[in-house]
PDB file of N, CA and C in Angstrom:
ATOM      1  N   UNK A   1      97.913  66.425  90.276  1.00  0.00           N
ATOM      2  CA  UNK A   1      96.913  67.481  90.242  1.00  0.00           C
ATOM      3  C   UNK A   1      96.692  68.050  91.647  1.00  0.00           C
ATOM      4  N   UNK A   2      96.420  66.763  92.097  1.00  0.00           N
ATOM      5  CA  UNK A   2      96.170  67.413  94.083  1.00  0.00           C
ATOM      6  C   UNK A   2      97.287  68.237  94.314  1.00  0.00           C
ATOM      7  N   UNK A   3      98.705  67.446  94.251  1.00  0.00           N
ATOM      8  CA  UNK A   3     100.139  68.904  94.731  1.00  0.00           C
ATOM      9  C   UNK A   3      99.929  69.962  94.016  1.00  0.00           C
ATOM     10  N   UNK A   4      99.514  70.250  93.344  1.00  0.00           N
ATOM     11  CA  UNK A   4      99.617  71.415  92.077  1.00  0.00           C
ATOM     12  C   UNK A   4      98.679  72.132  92.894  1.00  0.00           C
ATOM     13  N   UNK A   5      98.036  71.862  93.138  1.00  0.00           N
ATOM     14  CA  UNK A   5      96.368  72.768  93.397  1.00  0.00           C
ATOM     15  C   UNK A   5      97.388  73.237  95.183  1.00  0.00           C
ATOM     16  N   UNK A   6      97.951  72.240  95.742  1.00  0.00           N
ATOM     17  CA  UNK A   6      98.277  72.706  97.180  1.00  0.00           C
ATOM     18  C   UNK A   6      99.326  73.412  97.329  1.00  0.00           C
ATOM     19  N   UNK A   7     100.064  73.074  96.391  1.00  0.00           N
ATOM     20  CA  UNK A   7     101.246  74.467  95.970  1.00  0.00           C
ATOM     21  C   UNK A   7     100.546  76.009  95.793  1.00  0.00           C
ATOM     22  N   UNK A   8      99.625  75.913  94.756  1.00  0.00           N
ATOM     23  CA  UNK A   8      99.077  76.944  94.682  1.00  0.00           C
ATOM     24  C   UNK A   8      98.532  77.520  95.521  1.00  0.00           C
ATOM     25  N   UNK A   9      97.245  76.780  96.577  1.00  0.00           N
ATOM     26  CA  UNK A   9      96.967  77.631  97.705  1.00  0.00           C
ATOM     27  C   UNK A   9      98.379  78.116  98.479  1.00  0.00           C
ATOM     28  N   UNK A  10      99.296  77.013  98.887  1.00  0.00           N
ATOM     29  CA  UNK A  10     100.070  77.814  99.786  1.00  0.00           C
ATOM     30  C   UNK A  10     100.772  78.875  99.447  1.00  0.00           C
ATOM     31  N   UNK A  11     101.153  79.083  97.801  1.00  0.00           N
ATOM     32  CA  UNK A  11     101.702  80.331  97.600  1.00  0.00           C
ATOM     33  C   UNK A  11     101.182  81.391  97.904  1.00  0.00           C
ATOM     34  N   UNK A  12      99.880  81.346  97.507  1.00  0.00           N
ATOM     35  CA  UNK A  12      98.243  82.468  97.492  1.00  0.00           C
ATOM     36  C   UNK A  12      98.720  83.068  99.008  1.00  0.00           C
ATOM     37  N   UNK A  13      98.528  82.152  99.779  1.00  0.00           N
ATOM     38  CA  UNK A  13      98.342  82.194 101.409  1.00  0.00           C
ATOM     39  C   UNK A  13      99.658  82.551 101.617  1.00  0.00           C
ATOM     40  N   UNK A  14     100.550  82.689 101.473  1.00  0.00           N
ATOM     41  CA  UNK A  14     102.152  83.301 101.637  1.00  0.00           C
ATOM     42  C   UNK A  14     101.803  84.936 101.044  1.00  0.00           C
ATOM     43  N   UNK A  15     101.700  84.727  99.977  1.00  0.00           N
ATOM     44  CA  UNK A  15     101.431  86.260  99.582  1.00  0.00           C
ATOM     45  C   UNK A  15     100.591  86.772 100.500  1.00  0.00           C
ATOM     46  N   UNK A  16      99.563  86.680 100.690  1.00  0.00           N
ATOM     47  CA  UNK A  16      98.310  86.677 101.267  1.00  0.00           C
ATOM     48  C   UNK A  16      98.498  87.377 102.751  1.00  0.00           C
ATOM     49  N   UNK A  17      99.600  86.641 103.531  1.00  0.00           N
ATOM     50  CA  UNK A  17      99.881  86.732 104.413  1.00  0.00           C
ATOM     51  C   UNK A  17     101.258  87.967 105.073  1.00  0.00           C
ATOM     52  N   UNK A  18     101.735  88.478 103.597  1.00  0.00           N
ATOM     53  CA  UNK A  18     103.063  89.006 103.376  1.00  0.00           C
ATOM     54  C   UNK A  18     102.201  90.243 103.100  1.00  0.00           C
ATOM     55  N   UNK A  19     101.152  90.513 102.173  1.00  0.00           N
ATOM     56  CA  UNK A  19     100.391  91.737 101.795  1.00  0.00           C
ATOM     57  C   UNK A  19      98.935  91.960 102.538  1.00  0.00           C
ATOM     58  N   UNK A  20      98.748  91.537 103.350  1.00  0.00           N
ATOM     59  CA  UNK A  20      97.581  91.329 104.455  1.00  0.00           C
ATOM     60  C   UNK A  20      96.207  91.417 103.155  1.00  0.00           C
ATOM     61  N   UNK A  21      96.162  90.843 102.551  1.00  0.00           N
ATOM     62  CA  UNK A  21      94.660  90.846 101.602  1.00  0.00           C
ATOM     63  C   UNK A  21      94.180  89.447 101.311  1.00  0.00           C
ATOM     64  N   UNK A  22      92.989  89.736 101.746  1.00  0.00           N
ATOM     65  CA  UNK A  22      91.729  88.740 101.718  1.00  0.00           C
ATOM     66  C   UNK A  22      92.290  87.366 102.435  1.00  0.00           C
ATOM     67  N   UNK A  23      92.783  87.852 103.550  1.00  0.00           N
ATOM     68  CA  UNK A  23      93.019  86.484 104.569  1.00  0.00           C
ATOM     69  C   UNK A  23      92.425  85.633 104.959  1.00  0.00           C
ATOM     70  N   UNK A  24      91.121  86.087 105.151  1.00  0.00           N
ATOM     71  CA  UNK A  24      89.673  85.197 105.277  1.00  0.00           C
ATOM     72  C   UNK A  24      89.753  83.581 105.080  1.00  0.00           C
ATOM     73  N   UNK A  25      89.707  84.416 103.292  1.00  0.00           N
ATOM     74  CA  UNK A  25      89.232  83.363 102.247  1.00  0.00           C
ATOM     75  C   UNK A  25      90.697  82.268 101.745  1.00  0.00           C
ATOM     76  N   UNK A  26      91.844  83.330 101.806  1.00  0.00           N
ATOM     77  CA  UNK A  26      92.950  82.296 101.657  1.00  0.00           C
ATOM     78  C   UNK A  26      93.010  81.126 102.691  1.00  0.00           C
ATOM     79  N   UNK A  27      92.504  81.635 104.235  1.00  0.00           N
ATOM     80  CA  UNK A  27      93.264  80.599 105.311  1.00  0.00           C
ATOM     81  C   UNK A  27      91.703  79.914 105.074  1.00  0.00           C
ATOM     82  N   UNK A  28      90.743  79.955 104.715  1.00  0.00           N
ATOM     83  CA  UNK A  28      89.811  78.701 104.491  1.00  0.00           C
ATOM     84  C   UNK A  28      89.888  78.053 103.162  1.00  0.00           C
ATOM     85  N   UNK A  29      90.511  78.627 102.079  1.00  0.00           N
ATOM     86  CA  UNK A  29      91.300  77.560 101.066  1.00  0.00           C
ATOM     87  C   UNK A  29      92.336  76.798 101.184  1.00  0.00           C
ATOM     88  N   UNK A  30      92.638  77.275 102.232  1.00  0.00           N
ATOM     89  CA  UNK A  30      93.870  76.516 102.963  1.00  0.00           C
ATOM     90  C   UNK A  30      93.671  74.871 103.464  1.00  0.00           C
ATOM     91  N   UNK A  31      92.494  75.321 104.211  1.00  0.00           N
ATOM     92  CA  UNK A  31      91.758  74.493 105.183  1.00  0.00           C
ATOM     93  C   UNK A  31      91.211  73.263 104.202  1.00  0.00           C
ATOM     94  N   UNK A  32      90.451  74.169 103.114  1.00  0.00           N
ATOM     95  CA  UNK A  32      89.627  72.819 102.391  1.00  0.00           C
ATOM     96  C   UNK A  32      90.975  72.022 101.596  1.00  0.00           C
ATOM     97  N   UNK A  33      91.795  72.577 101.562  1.00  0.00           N
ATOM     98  CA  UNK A  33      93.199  71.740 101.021  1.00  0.00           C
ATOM     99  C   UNK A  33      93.650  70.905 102.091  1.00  0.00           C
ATOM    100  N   UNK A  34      93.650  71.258 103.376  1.00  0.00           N
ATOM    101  CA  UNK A  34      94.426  70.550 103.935  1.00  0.00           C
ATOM    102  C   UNK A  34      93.575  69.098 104.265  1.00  0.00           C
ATOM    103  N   UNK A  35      92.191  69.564 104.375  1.00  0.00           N
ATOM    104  CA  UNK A  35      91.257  68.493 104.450  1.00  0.00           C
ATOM    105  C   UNK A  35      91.096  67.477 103.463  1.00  0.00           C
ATOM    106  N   UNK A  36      91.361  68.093 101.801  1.00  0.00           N
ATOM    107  CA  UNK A  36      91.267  67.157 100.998  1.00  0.00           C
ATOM    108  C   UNK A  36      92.586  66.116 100.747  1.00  0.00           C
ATOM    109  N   UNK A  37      93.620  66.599 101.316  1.00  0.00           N
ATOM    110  CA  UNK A  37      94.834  66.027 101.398  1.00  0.00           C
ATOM    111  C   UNK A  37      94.759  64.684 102.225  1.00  0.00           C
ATOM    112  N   UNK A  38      94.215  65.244 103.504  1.00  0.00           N
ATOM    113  CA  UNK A  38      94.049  64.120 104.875  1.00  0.00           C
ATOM    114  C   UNK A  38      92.847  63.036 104.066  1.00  0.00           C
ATOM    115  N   UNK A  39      91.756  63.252 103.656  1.00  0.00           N
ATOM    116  CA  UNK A  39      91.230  62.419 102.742  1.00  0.00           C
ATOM    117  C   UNK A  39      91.521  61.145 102.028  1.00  0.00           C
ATOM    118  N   UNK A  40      92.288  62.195 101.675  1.00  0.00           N
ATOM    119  CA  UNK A  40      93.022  61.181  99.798  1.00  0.00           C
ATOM    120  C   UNK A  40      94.344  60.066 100.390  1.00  0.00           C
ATOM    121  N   UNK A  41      94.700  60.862 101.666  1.00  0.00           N
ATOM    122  CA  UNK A  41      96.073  59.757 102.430  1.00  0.00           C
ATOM    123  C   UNK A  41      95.097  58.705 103.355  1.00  0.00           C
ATOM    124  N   UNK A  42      93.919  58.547 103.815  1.00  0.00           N
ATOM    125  CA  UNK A  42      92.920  58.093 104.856  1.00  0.00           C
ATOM    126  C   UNK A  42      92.580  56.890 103.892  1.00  0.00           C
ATOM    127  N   UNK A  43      91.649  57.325 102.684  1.00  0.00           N
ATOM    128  CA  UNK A  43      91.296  56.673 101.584  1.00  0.00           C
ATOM    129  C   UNK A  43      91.789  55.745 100.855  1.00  0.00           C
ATOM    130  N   UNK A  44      93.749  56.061 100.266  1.00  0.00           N
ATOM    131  CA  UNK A  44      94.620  55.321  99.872  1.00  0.00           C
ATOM    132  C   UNK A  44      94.473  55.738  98.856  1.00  0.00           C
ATOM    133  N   UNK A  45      93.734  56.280  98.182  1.00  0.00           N
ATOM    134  CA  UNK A  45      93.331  56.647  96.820  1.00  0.00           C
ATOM    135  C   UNK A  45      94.894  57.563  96.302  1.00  0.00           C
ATOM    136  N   UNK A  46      95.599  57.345  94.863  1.00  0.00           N
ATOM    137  CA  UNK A  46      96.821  57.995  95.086  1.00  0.00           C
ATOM    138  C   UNK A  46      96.647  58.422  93.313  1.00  0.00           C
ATOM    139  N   UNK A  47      96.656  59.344  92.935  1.00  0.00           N
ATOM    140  CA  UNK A  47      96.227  59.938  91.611  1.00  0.00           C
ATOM    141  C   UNK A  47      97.454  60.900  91.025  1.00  0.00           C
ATOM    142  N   UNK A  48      98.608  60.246  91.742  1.00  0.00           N
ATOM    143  CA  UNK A  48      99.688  60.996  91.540  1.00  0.00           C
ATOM    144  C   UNK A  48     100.819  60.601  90.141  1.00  0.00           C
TER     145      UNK A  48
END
């Protein structure tokens, strides 16, 4: 579920970044992904 969801932001944020729209909000969905990632590897917790 977690890769799925981080695939998805990074595609968003590729497009995002290729069509300059709503960059804002993609590169801070980015962020809360990359944070929940570092989390879940810190934690050990593995739901994969």
């Amino acid at each position: 579920m977690l890769w799925t969801i981080i695939l998805i932001i990074l595609a968003i944020w590729l497009i995002g970044l290729v069509l300059e729209v709503a960059g804002g909000l993609i590169h801070l969905l980015l962020v809360i992904a990359g944070i929940i990632f570092v989390y879940q590897l810190i934690t050990g917790k593995r739901s994969l």
